[in-house]
Protein backbone atom coordinates (compact mmCIF):
# COMPACT_ATOMS: atom_id res chain seq x y z
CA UNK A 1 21.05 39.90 36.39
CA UNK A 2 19.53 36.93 35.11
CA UNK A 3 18.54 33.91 37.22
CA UNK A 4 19.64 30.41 36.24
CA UNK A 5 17.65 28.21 34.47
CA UNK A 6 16.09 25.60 36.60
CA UNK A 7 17.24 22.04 37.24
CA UNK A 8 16.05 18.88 35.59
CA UNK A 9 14.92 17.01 38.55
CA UNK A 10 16.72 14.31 39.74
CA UNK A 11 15.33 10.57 38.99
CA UNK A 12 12.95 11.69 36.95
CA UNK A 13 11.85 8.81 34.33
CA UNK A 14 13.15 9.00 30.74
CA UNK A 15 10.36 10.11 28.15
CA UNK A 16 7.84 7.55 27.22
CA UNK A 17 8.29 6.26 23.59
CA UNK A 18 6.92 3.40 21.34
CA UNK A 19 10.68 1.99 21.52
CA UNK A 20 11.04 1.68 25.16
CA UNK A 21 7.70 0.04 25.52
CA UNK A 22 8.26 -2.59 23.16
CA UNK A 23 12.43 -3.31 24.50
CA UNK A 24 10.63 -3.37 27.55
CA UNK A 25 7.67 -6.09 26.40
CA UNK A 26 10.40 -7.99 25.04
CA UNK A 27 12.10 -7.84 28.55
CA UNK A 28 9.18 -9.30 30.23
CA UNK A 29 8.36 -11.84 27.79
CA UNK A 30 12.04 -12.89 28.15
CA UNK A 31 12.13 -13.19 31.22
CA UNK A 32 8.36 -14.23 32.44
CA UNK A 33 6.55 -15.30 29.96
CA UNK A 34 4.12 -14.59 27.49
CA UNK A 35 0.66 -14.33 29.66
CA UNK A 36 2.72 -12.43 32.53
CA UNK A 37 2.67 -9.58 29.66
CA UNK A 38 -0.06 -7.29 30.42
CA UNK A 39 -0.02 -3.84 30.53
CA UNK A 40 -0.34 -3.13 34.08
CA UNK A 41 2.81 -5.28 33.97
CA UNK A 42 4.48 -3.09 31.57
CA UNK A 43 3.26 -0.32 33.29
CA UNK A 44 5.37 -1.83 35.97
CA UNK A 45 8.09 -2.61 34.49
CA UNK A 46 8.54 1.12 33.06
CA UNK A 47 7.64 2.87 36.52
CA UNK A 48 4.21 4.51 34.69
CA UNK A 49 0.70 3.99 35.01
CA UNK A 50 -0.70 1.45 32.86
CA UNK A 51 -2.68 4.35 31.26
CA UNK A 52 0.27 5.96 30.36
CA UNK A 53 0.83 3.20 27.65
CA UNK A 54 -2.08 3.70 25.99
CA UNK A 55 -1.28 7.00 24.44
CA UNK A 56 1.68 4.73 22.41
CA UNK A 57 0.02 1.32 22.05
CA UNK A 58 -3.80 1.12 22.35
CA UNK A 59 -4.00 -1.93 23.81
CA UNK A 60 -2.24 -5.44 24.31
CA UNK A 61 -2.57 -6.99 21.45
CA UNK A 62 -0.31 -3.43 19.74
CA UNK A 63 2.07 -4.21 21.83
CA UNK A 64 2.31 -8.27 20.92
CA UNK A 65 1.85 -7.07 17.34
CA UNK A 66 4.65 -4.51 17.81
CA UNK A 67 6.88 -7.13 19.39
CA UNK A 68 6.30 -9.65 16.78
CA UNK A 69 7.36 -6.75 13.94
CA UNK A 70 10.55 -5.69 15.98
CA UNK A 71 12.06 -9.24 16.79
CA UNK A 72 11.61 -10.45 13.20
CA UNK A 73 13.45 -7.32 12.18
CA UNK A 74 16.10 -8.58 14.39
CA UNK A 75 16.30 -11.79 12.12
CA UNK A 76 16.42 -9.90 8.54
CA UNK A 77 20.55 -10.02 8.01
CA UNK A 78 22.51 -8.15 5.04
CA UNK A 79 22.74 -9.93 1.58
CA UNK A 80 25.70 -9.00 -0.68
CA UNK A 81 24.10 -8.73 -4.04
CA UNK A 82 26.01 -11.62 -5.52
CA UNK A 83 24.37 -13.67 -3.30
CA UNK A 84 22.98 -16.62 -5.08
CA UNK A 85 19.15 -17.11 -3.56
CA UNK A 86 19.75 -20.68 -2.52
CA UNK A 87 22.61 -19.73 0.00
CA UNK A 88 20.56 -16.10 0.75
CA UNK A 89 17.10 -18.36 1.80
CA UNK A 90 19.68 -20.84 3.91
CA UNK A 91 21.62 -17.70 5.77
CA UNK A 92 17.38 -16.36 6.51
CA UNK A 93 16.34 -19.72 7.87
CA UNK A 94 19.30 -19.70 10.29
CA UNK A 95 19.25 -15.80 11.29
CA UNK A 96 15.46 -16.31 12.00
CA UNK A 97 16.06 -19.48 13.99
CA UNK A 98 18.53 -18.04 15.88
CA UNK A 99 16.37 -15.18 16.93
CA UNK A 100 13.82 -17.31 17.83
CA UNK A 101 16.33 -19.55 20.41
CA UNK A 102 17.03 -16.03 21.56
CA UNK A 103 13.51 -15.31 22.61
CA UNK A 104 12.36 -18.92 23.75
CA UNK A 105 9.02 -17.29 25.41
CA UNK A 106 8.08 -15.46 21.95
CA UNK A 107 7.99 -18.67 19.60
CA UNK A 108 4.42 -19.28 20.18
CA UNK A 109 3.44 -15.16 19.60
CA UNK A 110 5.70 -15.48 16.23
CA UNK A 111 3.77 -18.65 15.45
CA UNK A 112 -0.14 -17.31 15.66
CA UNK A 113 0.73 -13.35 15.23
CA UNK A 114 1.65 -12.95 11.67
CA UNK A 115 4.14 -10.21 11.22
CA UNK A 116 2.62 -6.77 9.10
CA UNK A 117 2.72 -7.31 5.77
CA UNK A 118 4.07 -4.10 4.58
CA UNK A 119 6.87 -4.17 6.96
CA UNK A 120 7.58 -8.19 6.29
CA UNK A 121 7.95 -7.39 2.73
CA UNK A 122 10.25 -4.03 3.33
CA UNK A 123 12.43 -6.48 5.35
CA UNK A 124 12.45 -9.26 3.08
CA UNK A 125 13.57 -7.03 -0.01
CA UNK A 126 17.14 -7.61 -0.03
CA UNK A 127 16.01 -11.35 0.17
CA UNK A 128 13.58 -11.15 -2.34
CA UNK A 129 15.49 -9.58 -4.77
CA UNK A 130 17.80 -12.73 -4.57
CA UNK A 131 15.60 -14.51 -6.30
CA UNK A 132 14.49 -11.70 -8.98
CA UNK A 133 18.24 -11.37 -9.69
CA UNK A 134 17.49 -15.42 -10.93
CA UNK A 135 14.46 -14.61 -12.99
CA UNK A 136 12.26 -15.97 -10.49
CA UNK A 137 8.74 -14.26 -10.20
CA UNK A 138 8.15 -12.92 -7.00
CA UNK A 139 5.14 -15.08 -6.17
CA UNK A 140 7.49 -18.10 -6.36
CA UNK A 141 9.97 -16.24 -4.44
CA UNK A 142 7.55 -15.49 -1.82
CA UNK A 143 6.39 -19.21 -1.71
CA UNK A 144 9.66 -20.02 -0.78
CA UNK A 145 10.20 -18.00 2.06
CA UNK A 146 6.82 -18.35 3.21
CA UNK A 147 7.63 -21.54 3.74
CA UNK A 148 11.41 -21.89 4.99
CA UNK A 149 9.36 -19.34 7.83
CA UNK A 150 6.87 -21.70 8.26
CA UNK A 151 9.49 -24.48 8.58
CA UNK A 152 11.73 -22.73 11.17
CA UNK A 153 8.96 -21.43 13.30
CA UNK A 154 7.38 -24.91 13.69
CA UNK A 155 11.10 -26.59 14.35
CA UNK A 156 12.16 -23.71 16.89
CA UNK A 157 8.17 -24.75 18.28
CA UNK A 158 9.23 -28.47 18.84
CA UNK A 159 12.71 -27.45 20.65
CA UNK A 160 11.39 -24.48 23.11
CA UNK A 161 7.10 -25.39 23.05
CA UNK A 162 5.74 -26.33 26.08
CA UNK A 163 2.67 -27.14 27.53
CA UNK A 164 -0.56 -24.93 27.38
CA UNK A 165 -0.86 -22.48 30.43
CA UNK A 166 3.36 -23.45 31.36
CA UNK A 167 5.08 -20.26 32.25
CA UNK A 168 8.55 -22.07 31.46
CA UNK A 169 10.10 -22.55 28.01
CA UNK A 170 13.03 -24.84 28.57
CA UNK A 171 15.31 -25.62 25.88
CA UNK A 172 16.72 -29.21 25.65
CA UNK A 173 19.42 -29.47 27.80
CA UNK A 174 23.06 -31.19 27.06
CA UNK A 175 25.29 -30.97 24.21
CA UNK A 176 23.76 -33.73 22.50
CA UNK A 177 20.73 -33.08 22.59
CA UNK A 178 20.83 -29.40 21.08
CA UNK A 179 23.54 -31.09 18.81
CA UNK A 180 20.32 -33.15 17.85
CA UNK A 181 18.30 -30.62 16.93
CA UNK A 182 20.82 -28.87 15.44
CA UNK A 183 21.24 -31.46 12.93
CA UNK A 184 17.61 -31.79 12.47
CA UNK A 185 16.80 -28.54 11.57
CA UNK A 186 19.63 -28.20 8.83
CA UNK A 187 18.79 -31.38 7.70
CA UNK A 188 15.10 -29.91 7.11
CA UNK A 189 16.17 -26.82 6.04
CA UNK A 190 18.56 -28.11 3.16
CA UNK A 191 16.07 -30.38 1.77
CA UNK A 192 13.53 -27.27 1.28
CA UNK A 193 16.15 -24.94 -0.43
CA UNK A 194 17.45 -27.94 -2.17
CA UNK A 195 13.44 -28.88 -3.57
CA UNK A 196 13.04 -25.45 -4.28
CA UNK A 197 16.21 -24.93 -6.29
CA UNK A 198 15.27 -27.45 -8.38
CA UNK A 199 12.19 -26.66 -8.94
CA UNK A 200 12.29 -23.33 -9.45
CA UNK A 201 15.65 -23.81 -11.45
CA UNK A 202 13.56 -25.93 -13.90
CA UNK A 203 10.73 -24.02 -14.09
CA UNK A 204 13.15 -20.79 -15.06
């Protein structure tokens, strides 16, 4: 007669992954702040040593790094590919800001941790090949987006910043004044596609 298998123990954690470490990075960053992200605080947060993280993410700056990659993935939408690259850079601009109001505390990591390269340009593709559809050469292509990012992360900067050291990221409060800014930023962000279309419409 065979015996039974044993039991899984009861409340025993999930496994330890790369993709719970980072959800729960964002969590904390979310919902305390960018310097209360450390990884004894992670550590924490997961119910594991801190030295369990390390065998994932060597060290803090992996995890802010792996952070920055996964929440700009959140901002990369679908293009159809009739899309003209005008209205494709305009729909980026306001998926990207709207991340970035979603994750008040992570505006400043966005702003001074570039996202990797390789992965930036395997989630800009459907993007970029907007403008190649147009005959634009991808250096001019990348220009633009380079900058409508630059753009966007320096509004979303003026709405949520806050003061060096602050723990709180408050966005404006009222309906007129995020009606303001609002306004602002797709005033901005019009007048950049708009210069580039013509520019680059000229030029090819």
């Amino acid at each position: 007669m065979n015996e039974p298998a044993p039991r899984r123990g009861r409340g025993r954690p999930a496994v330890l992954t790369r993709e719970r470490i980072v959800a729960a990075a964002i969590d904390v960053l979310d919902t305390e702040g960018l310097d209360a992200l450390t990884m004894r605080r992670l550590g924490t947060r997961l119910g594991v040593a801190a030295m369990s993280l390390y065998r994932h993410l060597p060290n803090r700056d992996a995890v802010l790094a792996a952070v920055v990659d996964h929440l700009f993935a959140e901002a990369v939408i679908d293009l159809e590919a009739d899309t003209p690259w005008p209205e494709a850079l305009a729909r980026f601009a306001g998926a990207y800001r709207r991340m970035l109001l979603g994750h008040p505390h992570a505006v400043p990591l966005l702003a001074t941790h570039p996202v990797d390269i390789d992965l930036g340009l395997e989630l800009l593709a459907g993007l970029l090949d907007r403008f190649g559809a147009a005959g634009i050469p991808r250096q001019d292509a990348l220009t633009a987006v380079q900058s409508i990012a630059v753009y966007v992360l320096g509004h979303a900067l003026a709405q949520v910043g806050t003061p060096p050291g602050s723990t709180d990221a408050p966005q404006p409060n009222g309906t007129a004044a995020l009606a303001f800014y609002d306004q602002w930023f797709e005033a901005g962000m019009r007048a950049m596609v708009s210069g580039f279309e013509g520019r680059l419409g000229q030029e090819h």
